[in-house]
N, C-alpha and C. Protein backbone atom coordinates (compact mmCIF):
# COMPACT_ATOMS: atom_id res chain seq x y z
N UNK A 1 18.19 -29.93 6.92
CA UNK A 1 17.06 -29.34 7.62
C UNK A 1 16.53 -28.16 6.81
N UNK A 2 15.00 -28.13 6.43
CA UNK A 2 14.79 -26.78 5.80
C UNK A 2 14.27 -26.17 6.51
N UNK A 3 13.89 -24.92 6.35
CA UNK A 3 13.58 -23.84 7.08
C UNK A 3 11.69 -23.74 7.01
N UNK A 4 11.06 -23.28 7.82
CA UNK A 4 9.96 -23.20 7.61
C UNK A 4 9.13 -22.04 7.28
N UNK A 5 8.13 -22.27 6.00
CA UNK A 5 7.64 -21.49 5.42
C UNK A 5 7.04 -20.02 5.76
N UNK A 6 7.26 -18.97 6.13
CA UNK A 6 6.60 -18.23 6.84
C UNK A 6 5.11 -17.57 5.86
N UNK A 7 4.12 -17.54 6.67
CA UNK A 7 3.36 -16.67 5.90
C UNK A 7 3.00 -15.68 5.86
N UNK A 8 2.59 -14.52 4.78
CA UNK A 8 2.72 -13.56 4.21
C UNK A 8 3.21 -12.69 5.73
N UNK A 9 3.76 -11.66 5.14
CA UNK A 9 3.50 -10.96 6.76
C UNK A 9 2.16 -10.06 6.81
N UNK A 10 1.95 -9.58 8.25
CA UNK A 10 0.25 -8.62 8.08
C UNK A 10 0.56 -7.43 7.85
N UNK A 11 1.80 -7.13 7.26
CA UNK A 11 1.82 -5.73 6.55
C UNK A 11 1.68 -6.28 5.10
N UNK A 12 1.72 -7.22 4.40
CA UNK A 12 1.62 -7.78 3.25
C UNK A 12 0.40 -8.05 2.67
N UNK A 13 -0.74 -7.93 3.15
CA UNK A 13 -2.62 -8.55 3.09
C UNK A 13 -2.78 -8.77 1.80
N UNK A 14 -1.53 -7.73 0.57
CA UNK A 14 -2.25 -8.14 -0.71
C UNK A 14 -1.42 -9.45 -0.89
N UNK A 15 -0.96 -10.04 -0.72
CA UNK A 15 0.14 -11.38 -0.67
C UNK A 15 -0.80 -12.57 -0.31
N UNK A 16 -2.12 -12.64 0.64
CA UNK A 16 -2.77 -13.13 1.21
C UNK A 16 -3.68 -13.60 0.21
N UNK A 17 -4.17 -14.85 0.33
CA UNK A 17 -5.34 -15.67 -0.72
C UNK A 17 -6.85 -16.19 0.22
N UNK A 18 -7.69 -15.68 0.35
CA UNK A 18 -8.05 -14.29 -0.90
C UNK A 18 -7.62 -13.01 -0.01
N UNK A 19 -7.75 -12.61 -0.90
CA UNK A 19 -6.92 -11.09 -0.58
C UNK A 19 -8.10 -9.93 0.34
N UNK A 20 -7.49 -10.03 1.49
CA UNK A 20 -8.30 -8.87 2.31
C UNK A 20 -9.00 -7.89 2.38
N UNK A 21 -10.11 -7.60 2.22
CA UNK A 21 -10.49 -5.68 2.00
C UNK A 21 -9.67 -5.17 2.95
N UNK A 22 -9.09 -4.13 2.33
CA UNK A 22 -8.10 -2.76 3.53
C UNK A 22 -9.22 -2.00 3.87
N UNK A 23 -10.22 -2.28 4.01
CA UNK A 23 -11.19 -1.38 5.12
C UNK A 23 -10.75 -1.96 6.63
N UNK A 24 -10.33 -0.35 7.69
CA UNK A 24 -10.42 -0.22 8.18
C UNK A 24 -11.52 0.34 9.55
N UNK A 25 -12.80 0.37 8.84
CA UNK A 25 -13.90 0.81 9.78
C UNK A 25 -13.97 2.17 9.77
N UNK A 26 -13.14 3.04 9.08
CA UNK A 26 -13.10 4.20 9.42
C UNK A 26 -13.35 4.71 7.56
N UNK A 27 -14.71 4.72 7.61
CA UNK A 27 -15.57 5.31 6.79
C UNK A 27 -15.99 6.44 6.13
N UNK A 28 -14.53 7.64 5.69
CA UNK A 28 -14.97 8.90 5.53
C UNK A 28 -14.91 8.82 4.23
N UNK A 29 -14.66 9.60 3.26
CA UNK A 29 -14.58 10.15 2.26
C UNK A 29 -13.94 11.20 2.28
N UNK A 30 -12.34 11.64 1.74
CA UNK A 30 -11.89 13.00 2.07
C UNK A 30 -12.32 13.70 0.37
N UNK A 31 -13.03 15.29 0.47
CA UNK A 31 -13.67 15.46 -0.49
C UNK A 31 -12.23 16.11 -0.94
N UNK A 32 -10.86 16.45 -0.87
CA UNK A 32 -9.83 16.91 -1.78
C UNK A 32 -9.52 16.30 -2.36
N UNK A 33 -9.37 15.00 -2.06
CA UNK A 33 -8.33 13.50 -2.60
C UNK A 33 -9.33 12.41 -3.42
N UNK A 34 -10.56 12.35 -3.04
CA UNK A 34 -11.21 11.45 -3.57
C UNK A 34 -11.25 9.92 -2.69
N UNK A 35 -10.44 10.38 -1.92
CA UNK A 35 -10.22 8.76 -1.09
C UNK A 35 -11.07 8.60 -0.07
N UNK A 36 -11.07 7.50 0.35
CA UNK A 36 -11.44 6.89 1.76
C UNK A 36 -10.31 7.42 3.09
N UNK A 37 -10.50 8.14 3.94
CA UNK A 37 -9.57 8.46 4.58
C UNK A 37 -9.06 6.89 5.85
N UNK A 38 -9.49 6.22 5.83
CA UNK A 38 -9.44 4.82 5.98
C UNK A 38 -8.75 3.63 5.54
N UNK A 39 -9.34 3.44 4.07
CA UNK A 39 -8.25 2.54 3.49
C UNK A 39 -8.18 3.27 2.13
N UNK A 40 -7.85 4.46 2.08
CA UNK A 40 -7.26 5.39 0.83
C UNK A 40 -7.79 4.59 -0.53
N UNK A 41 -8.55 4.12 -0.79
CA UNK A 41 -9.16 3.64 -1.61
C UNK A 41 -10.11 4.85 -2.30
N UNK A 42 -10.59 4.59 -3.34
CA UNK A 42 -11.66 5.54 -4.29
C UNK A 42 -13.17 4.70 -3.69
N UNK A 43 -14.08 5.69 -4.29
CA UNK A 43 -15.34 5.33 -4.12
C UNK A 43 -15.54 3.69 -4.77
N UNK A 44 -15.19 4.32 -6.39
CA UNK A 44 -15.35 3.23 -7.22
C UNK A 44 -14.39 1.92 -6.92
N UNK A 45 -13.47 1.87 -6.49
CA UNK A 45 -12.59 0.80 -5.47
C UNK A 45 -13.28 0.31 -4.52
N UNK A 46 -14.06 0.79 -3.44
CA UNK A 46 -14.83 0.17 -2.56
C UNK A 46 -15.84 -0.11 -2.95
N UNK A 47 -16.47 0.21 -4.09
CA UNK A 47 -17.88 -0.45 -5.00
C UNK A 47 -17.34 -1.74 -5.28
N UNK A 48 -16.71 -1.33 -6.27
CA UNK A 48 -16.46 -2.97 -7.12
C UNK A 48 -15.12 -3.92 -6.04
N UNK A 49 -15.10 -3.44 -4.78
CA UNK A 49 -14.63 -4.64 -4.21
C UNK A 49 -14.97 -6.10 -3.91
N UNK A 50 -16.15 -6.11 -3.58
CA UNK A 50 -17.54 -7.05 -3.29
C UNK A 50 -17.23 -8.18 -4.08
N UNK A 51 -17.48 -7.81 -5.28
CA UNK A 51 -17.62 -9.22 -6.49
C UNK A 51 -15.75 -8.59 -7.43
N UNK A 52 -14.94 -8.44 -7.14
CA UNK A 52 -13.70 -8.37 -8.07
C UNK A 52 -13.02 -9.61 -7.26
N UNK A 53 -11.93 -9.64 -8.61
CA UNK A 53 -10.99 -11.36 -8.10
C UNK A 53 -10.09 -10.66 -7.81
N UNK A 54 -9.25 -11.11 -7.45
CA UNK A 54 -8.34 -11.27 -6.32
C UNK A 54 -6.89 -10.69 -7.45
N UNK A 55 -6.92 -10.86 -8.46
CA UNK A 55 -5.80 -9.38 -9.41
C UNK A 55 -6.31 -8.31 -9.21
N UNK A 56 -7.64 -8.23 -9.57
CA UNK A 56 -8.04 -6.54 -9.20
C UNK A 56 -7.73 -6.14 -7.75
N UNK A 57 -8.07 -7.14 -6.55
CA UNK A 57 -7.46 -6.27 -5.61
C UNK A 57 -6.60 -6.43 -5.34
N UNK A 58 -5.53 -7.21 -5.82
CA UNK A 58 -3.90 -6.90 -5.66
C UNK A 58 -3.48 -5.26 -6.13
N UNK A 59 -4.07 -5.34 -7.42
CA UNK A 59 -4.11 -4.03 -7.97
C UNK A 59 -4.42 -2.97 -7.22
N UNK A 60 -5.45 -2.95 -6.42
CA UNK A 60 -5.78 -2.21 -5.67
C UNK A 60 -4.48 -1.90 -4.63
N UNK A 61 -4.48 -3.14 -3.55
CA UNK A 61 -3.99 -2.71 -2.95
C UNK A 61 -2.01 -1.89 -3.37
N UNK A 62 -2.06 -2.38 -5.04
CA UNK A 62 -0.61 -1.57 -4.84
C UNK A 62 -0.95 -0.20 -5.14
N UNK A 63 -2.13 0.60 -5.67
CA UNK A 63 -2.64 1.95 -5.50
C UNK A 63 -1.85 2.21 -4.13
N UNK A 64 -2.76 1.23 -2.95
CA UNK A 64 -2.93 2.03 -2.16
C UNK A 64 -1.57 1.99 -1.27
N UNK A 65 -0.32 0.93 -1.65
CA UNK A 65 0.89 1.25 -1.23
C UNK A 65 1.41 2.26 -1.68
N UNK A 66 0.61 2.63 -3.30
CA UNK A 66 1.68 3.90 -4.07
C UNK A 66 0.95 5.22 -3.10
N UNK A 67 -0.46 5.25 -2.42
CA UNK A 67 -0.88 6.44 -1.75
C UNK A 67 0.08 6.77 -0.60
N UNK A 68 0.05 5.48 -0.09
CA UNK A 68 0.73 5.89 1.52
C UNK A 68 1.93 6.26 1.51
N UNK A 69 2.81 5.94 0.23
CA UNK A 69 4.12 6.07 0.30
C UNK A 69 4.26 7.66 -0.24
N UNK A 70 3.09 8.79 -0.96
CA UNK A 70 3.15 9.77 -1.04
C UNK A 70 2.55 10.68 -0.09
N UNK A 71 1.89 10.05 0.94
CA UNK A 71 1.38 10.69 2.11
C UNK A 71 2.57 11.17 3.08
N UNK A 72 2.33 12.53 3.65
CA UNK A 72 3.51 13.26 4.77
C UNK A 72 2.62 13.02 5.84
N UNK A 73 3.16 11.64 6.67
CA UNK A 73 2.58 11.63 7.73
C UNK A 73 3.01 12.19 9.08
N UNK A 74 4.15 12.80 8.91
CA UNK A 74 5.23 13.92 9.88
C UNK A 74 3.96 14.55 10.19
């Protein structure tokens, strides 16, 4: 008997084909960080999301695992 395949989990989205925008709807710009206070992304990250393949936003999204994992959310 084999086991059945699970797919990606939804903490995983960059794992996902095609790969998800991490916009969350929440549209700021924080002017210290440069990010999206939303999906911690750069300006130029949410520009060239539109038309990039699906390495660039893997890429992306491991930025934005390396952001959250330096964020003090205490």
């Amino acid at each position: 008997m084999s086991l059945p395949q699970n797919p990606p989990l939804p903490s995983a989205p960059e794992l996902q084909s095609p790969v998800p925008s991490p916009c969350i709807n929440v549209c700021q710009m924080e002017p210290a960080t440069g990010l999206c206070r939303g999906c911690l992304r750069t300006i130029e990250e949410i520009v060239a999301w539109g038309s990039a393949g699906d390495d660039y936003k893997r890429a992306v999204w491991a930025e934005i695992r390396r952001r959250e994992a330096e964020i003090d959310w205490g």
